[in-house]
Structure formats: C-alpha cells, structure tokens
C-alpha atoms as a PDB file:
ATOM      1  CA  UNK A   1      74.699  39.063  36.214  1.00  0.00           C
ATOM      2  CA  UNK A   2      77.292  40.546  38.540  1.00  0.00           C
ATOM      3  CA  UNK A   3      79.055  42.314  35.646  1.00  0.00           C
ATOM      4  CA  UNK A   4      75.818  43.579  34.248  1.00  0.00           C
ATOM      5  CA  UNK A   5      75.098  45.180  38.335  1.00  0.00           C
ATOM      6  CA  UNK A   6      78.560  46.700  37.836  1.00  0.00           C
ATOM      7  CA  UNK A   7      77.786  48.573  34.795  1.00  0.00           C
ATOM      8  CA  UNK A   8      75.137  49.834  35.095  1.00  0.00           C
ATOM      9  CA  UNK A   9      76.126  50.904  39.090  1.00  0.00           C
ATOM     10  CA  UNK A  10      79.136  52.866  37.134  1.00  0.00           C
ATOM     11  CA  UNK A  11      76.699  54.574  34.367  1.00  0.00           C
ATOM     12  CA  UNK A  12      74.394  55.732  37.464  1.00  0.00           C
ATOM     13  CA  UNK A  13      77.604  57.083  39.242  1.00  0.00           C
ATOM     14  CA  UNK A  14      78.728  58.622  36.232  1.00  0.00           C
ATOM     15  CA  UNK A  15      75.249  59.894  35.380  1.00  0.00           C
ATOM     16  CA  UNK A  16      75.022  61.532  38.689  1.00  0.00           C
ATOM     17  CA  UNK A  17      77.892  63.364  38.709  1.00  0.00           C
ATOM     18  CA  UNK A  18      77.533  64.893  35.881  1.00  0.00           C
ATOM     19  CA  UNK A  19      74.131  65.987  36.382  1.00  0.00           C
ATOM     20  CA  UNK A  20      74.153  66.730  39.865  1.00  0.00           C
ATOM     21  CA  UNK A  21      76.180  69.997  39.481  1.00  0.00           C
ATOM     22  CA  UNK A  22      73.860  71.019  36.633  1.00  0.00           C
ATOM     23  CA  UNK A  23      70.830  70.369  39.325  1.00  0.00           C
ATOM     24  CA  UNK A  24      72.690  72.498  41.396  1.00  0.00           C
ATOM     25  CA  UNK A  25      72.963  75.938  39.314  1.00  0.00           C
ATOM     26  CA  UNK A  26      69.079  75.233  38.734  1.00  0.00           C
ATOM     27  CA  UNK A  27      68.133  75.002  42.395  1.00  0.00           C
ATOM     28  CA  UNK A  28      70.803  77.758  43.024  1.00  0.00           C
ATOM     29  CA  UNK A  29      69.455  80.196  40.159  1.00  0.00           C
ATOM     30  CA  UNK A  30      65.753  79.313  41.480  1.00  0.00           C
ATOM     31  CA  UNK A  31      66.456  80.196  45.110  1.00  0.00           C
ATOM     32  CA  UNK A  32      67.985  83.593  44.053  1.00  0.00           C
ATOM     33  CA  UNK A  33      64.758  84.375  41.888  1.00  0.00           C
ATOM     34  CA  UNK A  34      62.916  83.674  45.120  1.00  0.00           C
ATOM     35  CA  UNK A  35      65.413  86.293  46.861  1.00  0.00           C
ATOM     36  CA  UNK A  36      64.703  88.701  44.280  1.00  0.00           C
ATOM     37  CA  UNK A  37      60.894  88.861  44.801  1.00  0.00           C
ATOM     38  CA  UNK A  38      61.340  88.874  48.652  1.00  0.00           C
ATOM     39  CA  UNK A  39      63.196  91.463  48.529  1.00  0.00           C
ATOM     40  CA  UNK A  40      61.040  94.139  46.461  1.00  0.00           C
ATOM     41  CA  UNK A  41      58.152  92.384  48.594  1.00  0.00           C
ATOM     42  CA  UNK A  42      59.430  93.071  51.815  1.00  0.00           C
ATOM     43  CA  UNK A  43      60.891  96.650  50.986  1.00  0.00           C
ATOM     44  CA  UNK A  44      57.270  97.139  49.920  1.00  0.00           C
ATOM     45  CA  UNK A  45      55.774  95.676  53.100  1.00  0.00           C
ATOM     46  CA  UNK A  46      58.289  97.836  55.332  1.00  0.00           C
ATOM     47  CA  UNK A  47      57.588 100.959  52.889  1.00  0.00           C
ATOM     48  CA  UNK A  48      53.588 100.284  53.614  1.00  0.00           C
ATOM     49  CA  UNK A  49      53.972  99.855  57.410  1.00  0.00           C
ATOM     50  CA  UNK A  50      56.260 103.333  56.994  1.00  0.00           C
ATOM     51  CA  UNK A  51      53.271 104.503  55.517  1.00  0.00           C
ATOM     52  CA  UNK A  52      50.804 103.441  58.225  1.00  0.00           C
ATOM     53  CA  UNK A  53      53.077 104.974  61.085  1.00  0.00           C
ATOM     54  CA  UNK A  54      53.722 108.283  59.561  1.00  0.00           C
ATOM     55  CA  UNK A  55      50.897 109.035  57.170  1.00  0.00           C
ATOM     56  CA  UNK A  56      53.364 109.292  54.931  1.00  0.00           C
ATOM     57  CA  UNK A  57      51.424 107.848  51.530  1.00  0.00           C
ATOM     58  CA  UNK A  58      52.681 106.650  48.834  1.00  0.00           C
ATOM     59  CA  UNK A  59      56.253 108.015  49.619  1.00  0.00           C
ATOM     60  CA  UNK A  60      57.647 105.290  52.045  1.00  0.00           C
ATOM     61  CA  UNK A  61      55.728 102.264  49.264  1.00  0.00           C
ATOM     62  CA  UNK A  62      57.507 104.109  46.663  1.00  0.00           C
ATOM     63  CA  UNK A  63      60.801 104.251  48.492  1.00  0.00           C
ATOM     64  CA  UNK A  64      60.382 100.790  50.187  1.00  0.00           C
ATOM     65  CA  UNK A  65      59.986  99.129  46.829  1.00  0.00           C
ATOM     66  CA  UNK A  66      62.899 100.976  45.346  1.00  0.00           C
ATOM     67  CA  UNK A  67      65.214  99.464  48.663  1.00  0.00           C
ATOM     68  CA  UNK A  68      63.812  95.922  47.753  1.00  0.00           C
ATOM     69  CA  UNK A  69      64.622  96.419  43.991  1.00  0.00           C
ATOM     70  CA  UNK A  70      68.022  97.233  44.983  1.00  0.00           C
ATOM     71  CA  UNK A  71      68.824  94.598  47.304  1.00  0.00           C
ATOM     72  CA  UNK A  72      67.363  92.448  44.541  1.00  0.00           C
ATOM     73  CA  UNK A  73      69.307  93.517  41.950  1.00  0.00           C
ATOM     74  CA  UNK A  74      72.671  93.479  44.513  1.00  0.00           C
ATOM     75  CA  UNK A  75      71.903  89.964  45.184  1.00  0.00           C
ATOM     76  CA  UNK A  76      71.510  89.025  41.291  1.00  0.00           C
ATOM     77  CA  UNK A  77      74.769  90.754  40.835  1.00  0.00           C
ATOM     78  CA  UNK A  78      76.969  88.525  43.239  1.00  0.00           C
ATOM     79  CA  UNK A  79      75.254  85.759  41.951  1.00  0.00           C
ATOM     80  CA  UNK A  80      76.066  85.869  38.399  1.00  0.00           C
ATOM     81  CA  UNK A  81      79.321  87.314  39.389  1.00  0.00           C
ATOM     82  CA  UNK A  82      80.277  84.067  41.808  1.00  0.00           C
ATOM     83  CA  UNK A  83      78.588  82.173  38.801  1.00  0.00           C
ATOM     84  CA  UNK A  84      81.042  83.986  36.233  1.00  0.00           C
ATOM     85  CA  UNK A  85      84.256  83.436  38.459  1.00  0.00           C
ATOM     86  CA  UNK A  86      83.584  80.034  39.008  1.00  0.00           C
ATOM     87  CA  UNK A  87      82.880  79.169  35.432  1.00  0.00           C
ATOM     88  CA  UNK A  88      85.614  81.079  33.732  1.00  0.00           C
ATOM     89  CA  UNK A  89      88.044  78.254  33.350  1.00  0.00           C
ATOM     90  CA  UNK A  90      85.319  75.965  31.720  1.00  0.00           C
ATOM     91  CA  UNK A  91      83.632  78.276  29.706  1.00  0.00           C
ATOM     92  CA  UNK A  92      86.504  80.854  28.067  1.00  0.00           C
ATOM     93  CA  UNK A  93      85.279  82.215  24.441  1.00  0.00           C
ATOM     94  CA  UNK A  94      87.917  80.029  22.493  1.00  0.00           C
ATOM     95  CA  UNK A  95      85.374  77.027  22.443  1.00  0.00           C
END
C-alpha cells in the first residue's frame, strides 16, 4: 500500500508542475484583460469628470477614452512581449 501512496504522490507532483505554469499564463492573461477594461473605463470616468468641471462635452469622454485605450493597448503590448521573450526558447518555429 505504501508503494501504491508513492505513486500516485509522484503523478500528483508531476501533474502539478506541469500544469501549474499553464494555470499561470491563464490567470496572468485574465488579469491583463481586466487591466485592459480598467483602463478605457477609468480614462472614460476621468474624461467625464473633465467634462463635468469644464463643460467641456463630449471632448474630454472622447479624449479620456482614447488615454484608457492607449494605456490598454501599452499594457497588452509588454505583456505579450514579456510572454514572447520568455517563451522563445520553448517555442522556436523549427517544431
């Protein structure tokens, strides 16, 4: 029964490390699709408030939106850039 314990101890180890870096990218790729909506959301909330203070409508939304887009899309970009980089060795186009 010991042996058995052993085993399947190993195939749980083994199981988890290969699947816990794969959990990883997931949680990692979620979390910057999060960042990417809070950013065009809050751009848009400052861009409102701009808005508000100024009587400045639509123009600071418009502009506030287009800040939060970018920030977005900067984020996205060292993402899959770090992602790239640290995948290159594992990944080349030969296999």
């Amino acid at each position: 029964m010991k042996k058995e314990e052993h085993n399947l101890e190993k195939k749980l180890k083994s199981w988890s490390s290969r699947h816990g870096k794969e959990y990883q990218t997931y949680i990692k790729t979620s979390a910057v699709g999060l960042e990417f909506g809070l950013a065009i959301a809050i751009g848009a909330l400052l861009g409102y408030l701009v808005d508000k203070y100024f009587h400045f409508s639509p123009y600071g939304l418009i502009i506030g939106v287009i800040f939060g887009a970018a920030a977005g899309i900067k984020r996205l970009y060292t993402f899959a850039k770090s992602y790239v980089d640290k995948n290159k060795d594992h990944h080349g186009p030969n296999q």
